[in-house]
N, C-alpha and C. Protein backbone atom coordinates (compact mmCIF):
# COMPACT_ATOMS: atom_id res chain seq x y z
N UNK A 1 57.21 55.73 51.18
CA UNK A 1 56.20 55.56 52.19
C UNK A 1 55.70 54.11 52.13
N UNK A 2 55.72 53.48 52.94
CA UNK A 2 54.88 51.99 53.10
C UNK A 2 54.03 52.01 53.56
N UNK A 3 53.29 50.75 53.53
CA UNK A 3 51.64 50.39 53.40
C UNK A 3 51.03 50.88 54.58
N UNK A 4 51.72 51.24 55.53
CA UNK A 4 51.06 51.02 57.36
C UNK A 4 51.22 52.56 57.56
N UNK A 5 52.02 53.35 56.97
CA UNK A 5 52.19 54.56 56.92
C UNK A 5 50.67 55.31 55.77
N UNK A 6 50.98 54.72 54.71
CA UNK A 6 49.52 54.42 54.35
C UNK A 6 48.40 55.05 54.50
N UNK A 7 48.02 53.65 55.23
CA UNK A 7 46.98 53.51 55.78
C UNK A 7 46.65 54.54 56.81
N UNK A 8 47.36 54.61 57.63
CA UNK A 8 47.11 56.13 58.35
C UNK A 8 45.91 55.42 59.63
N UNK A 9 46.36 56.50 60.62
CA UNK A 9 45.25 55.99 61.78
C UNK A 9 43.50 55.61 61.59
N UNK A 10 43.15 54.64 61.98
CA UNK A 10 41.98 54.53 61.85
C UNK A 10 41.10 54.84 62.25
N UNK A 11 39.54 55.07 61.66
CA UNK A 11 38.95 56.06 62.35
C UNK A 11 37.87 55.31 63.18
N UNK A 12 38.11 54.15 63.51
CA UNK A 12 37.61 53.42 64.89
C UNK A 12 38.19 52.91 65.90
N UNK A 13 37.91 52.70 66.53
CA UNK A 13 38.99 52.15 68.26
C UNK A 13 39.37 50.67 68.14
N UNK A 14 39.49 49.66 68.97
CA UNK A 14 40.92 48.76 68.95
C UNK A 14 40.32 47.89 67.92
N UNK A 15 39.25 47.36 67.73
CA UNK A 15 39.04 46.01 66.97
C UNK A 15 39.78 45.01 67.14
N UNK A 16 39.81 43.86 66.96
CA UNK A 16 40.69 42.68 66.28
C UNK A 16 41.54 42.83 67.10
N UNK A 17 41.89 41.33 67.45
CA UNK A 17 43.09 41.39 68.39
C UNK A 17 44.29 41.20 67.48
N UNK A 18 45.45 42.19 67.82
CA UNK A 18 46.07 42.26 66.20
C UNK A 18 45.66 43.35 65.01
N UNK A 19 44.79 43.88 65.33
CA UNK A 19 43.88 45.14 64.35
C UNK A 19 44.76 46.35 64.57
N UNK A 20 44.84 47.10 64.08
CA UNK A 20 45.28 48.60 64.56
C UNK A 20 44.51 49.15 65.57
N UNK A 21 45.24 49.92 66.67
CA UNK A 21 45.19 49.82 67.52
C UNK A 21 45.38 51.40 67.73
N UNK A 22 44.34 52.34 68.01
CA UNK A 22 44.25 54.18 68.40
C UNK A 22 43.47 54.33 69.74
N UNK A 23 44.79 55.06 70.51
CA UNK A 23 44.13 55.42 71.98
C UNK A 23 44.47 57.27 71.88
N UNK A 24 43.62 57.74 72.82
CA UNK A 24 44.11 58.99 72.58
C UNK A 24 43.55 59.54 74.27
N UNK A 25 44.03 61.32 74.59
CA UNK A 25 43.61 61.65 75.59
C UNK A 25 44.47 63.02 76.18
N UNK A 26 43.71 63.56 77.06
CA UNK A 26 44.91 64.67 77.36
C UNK A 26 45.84 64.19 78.12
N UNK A 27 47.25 65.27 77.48
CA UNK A 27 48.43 64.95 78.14
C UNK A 27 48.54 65.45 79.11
N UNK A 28 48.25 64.10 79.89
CA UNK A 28 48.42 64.28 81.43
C UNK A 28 49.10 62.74 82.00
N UNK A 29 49.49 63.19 83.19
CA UNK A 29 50.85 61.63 84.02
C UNK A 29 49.46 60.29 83.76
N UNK A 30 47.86 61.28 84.11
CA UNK A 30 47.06 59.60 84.46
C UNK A 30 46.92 59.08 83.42
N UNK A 31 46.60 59.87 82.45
CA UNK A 31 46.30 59.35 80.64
C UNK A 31 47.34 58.70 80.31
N UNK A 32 48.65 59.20 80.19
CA UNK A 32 49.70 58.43 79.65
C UNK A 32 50.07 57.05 80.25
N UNK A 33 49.71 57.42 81.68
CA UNK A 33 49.65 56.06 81.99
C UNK A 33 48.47 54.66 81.66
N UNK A 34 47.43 55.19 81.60
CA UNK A 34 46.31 54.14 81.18
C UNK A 34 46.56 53.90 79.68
N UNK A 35 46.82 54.99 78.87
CA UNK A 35 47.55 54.53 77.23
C UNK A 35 48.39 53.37 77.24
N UNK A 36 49.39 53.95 78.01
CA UNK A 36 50.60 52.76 78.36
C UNK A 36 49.75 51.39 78.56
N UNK A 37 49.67 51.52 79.90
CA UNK A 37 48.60 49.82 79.95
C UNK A 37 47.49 49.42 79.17
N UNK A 38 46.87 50.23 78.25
CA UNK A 38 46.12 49.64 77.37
C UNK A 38 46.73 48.99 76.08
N UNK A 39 48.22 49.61 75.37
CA UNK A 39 49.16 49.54 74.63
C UNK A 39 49.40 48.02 75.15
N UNK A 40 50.07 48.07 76.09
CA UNK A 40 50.67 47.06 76.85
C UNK A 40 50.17 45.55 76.64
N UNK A 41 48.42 45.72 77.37
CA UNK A 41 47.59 44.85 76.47
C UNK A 41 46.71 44.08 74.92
N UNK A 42 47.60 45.29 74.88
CA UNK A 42 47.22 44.85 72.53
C UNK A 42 48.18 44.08 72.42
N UNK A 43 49.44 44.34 73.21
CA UNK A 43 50.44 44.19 72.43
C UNK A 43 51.21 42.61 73.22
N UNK A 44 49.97 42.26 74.08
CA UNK A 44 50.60 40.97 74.67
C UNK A 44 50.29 39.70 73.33
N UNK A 45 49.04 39.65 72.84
CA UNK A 45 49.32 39.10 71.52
C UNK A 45 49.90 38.85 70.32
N UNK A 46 51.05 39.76 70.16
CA UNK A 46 51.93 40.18 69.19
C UNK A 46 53.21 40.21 69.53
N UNK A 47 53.77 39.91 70.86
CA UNK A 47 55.03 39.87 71.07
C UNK A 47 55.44 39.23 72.25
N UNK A 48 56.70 38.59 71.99
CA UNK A 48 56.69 37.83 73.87
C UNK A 48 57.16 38.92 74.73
N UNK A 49 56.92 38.40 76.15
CA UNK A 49 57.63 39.40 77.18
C UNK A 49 58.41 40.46 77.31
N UNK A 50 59.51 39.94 76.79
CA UNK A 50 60.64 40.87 77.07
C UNK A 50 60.57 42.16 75.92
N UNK A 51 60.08 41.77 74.27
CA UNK A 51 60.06 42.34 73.24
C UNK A 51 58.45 43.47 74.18
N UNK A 52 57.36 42.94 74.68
CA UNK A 52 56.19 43.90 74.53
C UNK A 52 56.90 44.85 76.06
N UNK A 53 58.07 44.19 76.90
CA UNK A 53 58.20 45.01 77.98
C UNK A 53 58.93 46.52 77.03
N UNK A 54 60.26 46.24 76.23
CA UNK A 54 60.82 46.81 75.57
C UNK A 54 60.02 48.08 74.97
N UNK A 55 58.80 47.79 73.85
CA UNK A 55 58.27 48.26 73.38
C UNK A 55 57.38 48.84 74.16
N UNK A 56 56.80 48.89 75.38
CA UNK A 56 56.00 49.31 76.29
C UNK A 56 56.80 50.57 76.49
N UNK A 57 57.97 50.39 77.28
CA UNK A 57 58.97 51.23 77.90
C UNK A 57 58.66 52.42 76.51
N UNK A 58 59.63 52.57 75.70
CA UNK A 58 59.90 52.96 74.56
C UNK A 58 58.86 54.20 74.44
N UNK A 59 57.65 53.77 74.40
CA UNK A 59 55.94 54.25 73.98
C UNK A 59 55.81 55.15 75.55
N UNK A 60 55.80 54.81 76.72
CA UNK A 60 56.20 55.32 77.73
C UNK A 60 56.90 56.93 78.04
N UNK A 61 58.11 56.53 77.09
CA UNK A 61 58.71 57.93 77.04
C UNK A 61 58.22 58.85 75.77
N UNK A 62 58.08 57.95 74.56
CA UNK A 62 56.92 59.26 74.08
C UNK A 62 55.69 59.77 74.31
N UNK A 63 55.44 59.06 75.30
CA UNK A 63 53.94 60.13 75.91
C UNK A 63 54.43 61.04 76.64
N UNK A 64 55.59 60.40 78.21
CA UNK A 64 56.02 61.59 79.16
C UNK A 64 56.78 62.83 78.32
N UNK A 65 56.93 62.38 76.98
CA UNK A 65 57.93 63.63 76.36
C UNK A 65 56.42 64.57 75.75
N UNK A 66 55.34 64.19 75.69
CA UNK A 66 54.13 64.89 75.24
C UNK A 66 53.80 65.74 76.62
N UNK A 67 53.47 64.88 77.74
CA UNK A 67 52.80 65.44 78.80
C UNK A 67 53.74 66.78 79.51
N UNK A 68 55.23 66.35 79.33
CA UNK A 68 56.54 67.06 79.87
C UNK A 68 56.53 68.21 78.72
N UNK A 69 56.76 68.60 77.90
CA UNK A 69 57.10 69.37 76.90
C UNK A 69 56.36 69.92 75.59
N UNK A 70 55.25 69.39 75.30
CA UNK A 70 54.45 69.55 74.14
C UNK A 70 53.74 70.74 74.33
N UNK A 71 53.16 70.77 75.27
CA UNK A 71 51.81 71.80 75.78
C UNK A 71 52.78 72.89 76.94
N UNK A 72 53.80 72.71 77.10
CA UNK A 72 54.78 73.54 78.61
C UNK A 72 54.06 75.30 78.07
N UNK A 73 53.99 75.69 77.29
CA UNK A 73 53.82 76.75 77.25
C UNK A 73 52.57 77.22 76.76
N UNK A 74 51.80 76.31 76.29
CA UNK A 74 50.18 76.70 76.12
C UNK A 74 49.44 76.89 77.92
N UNK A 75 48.59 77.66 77.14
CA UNK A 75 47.52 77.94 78.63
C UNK A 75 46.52 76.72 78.93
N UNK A 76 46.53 75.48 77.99
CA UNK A 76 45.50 74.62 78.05
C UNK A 76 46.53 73.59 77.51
N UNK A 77 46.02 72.02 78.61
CA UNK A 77 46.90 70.75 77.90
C UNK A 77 45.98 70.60 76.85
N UNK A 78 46.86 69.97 75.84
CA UNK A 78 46.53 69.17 74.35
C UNK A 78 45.87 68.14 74.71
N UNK A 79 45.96 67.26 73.46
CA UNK A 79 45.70 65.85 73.43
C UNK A 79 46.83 65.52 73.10
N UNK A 80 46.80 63.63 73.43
CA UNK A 80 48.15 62.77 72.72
C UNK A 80 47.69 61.77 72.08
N UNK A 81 48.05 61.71 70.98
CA UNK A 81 47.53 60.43 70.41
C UNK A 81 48.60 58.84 70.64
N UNK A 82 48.03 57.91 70.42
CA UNK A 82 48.60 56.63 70.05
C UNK A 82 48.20 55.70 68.62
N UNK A 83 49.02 55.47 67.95
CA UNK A 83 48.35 54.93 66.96
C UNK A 83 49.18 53.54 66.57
N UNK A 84 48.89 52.61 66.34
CA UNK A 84 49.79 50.99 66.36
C UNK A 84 49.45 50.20 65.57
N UNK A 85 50.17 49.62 64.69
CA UNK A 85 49.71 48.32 63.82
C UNK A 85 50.48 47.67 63.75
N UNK A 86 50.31 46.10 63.02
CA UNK A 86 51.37 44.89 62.63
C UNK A 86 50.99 44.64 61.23
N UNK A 87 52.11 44.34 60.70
CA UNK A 87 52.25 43.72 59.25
C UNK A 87 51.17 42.58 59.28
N UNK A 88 51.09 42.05 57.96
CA UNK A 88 50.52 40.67 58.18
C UNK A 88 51.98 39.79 58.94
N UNK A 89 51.83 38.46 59.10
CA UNK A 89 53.04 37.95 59.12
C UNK A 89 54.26 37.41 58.01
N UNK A 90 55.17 38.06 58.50
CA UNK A 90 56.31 37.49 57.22
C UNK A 90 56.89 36.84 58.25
N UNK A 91 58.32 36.53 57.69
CA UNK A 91 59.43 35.42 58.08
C UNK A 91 60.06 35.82 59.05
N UNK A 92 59.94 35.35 60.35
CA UNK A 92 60.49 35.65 60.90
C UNK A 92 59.77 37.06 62.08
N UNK A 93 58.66 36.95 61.64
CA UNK A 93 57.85 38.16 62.63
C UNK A 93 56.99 38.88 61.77
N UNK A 94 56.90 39.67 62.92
CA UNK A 94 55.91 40.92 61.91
C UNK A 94 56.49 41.90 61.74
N UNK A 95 56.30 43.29 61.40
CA UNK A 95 56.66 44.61 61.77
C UNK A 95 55.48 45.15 62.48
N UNK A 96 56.10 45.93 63.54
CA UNK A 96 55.32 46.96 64.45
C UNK A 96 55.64 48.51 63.94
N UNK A 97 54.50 49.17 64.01
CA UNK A 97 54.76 50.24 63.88
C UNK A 97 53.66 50.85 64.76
N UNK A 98 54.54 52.48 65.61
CA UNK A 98 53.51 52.60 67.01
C UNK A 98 54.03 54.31 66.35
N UNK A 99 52.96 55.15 66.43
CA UNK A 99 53.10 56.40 66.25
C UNK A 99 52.20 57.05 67.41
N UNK A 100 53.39 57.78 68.24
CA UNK A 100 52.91 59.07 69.06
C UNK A 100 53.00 60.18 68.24
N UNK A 101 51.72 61.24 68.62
CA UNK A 101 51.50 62.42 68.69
C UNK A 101 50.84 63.46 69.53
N UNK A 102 51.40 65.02 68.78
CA UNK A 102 50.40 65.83 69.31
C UNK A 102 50.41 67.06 69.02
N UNK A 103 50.01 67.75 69.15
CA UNK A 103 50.05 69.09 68.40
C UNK A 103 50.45 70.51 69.06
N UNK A 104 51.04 70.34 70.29
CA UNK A 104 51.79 70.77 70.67
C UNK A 104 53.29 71.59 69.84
N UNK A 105 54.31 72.47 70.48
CA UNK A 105 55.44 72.47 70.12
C UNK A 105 56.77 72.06 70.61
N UNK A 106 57.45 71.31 69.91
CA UNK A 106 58.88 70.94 70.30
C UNK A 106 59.96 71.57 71.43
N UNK A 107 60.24 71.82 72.43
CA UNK A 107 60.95 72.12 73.33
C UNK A 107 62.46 71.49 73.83
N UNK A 108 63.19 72.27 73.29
CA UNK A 108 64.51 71.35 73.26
C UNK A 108 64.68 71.66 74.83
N UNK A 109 65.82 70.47 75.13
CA UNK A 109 66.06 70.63 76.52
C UNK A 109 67.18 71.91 77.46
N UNK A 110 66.72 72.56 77.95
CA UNK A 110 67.67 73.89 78.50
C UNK A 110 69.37 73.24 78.53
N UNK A 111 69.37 72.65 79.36
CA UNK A 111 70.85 72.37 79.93
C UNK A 111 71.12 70.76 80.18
N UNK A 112 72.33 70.01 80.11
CA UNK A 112 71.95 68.79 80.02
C UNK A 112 71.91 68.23 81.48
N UNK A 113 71.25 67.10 81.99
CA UNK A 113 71.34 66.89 83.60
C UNK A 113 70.75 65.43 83.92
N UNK A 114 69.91 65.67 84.82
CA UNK A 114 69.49 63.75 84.98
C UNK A 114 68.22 63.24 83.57
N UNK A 115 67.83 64.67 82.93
CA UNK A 115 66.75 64.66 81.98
C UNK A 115 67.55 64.46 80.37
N UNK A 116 66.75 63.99 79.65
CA UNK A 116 67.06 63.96 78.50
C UNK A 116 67.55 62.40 77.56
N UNK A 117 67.25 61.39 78.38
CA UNK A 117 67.37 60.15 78.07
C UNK A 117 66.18 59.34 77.30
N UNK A 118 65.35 60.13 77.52
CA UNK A 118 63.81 59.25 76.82
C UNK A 118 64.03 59.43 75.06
N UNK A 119 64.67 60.18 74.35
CA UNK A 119 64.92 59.89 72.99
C UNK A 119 66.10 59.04 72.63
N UNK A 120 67.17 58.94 72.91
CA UNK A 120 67.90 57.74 73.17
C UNK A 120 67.55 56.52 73.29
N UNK A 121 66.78 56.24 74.77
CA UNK A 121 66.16 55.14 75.20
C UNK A 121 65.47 54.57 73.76
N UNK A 122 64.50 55.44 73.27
CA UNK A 122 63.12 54.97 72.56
C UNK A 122 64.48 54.85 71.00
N UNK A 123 65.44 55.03 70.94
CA UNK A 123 66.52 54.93 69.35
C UNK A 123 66.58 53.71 69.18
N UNK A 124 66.95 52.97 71.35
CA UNK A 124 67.67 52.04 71.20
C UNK A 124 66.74 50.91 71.30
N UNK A 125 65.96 50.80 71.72
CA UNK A 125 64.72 50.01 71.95
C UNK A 125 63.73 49.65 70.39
N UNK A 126 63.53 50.50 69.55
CA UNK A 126 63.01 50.71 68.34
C UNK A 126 63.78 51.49 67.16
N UNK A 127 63.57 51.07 66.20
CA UNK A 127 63.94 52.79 65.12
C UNK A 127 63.63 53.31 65.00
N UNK A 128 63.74 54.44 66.08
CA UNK A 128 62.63 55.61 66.10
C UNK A 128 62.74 56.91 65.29
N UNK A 129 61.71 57.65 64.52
CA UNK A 129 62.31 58.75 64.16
C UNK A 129 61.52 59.79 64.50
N UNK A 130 61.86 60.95 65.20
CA UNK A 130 60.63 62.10 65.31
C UNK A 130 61.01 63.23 64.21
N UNK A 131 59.48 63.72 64.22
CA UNK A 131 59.23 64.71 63.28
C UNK A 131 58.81 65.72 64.00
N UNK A 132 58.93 67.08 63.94
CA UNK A 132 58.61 68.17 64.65
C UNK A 132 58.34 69.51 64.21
N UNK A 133 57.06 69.68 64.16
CA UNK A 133 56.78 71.32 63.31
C UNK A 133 55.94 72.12 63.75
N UNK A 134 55.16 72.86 63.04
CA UNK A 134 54.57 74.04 64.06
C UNK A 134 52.99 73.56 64.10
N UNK A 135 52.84 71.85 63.36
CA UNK A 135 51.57 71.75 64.01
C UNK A 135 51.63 70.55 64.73
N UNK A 136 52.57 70.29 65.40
CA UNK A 136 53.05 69.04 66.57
C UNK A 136 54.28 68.08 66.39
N UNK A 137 54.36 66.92 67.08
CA UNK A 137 55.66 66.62 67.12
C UNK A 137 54.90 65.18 66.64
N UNK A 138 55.80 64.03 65.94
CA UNK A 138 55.18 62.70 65.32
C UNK A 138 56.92 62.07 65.89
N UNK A 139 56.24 61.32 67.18
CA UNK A 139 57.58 60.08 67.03
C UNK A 139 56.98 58.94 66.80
N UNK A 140 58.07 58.21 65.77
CA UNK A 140 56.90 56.88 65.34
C UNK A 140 58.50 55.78 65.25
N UNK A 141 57.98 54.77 65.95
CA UNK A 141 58.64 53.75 66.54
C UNK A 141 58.34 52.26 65.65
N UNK A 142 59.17 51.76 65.22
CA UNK A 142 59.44 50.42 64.60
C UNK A 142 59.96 49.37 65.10
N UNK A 143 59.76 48.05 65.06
CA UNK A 143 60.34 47.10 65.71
C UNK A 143 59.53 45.59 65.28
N UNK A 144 60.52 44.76 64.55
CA UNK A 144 60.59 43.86 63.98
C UNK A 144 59.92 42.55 65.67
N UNK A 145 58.52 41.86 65.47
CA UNK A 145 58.17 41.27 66.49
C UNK A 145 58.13 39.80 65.98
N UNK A 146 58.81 38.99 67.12
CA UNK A 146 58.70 37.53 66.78
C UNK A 146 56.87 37.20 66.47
N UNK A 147 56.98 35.81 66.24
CA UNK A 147 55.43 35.23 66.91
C UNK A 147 55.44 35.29 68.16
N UNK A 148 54.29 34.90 68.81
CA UNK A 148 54.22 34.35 70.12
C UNK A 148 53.79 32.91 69.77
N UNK A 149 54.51 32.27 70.59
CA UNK A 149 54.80 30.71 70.49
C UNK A 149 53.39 30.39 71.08
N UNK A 150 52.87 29.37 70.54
CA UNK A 150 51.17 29.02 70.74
C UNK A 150 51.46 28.24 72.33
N UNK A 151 50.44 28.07 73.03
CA UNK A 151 50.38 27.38 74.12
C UNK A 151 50.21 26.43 74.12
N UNK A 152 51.37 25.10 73.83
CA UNK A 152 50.62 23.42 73.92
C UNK A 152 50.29 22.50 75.31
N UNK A 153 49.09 22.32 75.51
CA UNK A 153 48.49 22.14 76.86
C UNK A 153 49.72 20.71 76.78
N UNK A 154 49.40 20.06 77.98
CA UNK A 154 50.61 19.54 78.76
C UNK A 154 49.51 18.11 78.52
């Protein structure tokens, strides 16, 4: 287990730009989406473009896989959590680590068809690994982030 695993979600909201970073809410299309764009914005300080588009995407499909499948058979939606941190800096970047949850149950997919790409996607984008049991599902996503190159005025 390492340090960020650890540490474990914190029990205050964003702090520090760069701080760990917990959004949460019911799984629903509007929540996952304002998670997403709040994610989106932590994470413009910690990574360039293309790396926070990547990692956006990624985080994206583990919420729609919460809102889609977690709660399908309860009489009431759950919650979803978000939970995110960075290493200090080492060589060459930081480490990210972004953990979705929820307490929901796992729902494999019926038959295969245009569905079923969002765990793939989030393999190839991060090292993702999910965990899944009878008190929710934990996908938690890794990904090695450059600096962001400072701005030298002109």
């Amino acid at each position: 287990m390492d340090v960020l695993q650890r540490m474990g979600p914190p029990a205050v909201g964003t702090g520090m730009p760069g701080g760990p970073l917990t959004l949460s809410g019911p799984a629903t299309r509007a929540d996952a989406s304002a998670i997403r764009r709040d994610f989106r914005v932590w994470l413009t300080a910690l990574a360039d473009p293309d790396t926070a588009d990547d990692l956006t995407l990624a985080v994206y499909e583990a919420l729609a896989n919460v809102v889609d499948h977690a709660y399908a058979s309860a009489r009431r939606r759950g919650e979803m959590r978000l939970w995110a941190a960075v290493s200090p800096p080492l060589s060459g970047g930081r480490d990210l680590v972004v953990t979705v949850s929820d307490d929901g149950s796992w729902r494999r997919a019926q038959a295969p068809g245009w569905r079923g790409r969002g765990l793939p996607l989030m393999h190839t984008l991060a090292h993702a690994s999910v965990i899944s049991g009878a008190t929710g599902t934990v996908v938690q996503m890794r990904r090695r982030v450059a600096p962001v190159p400072a701005l030298v005025p002109a």
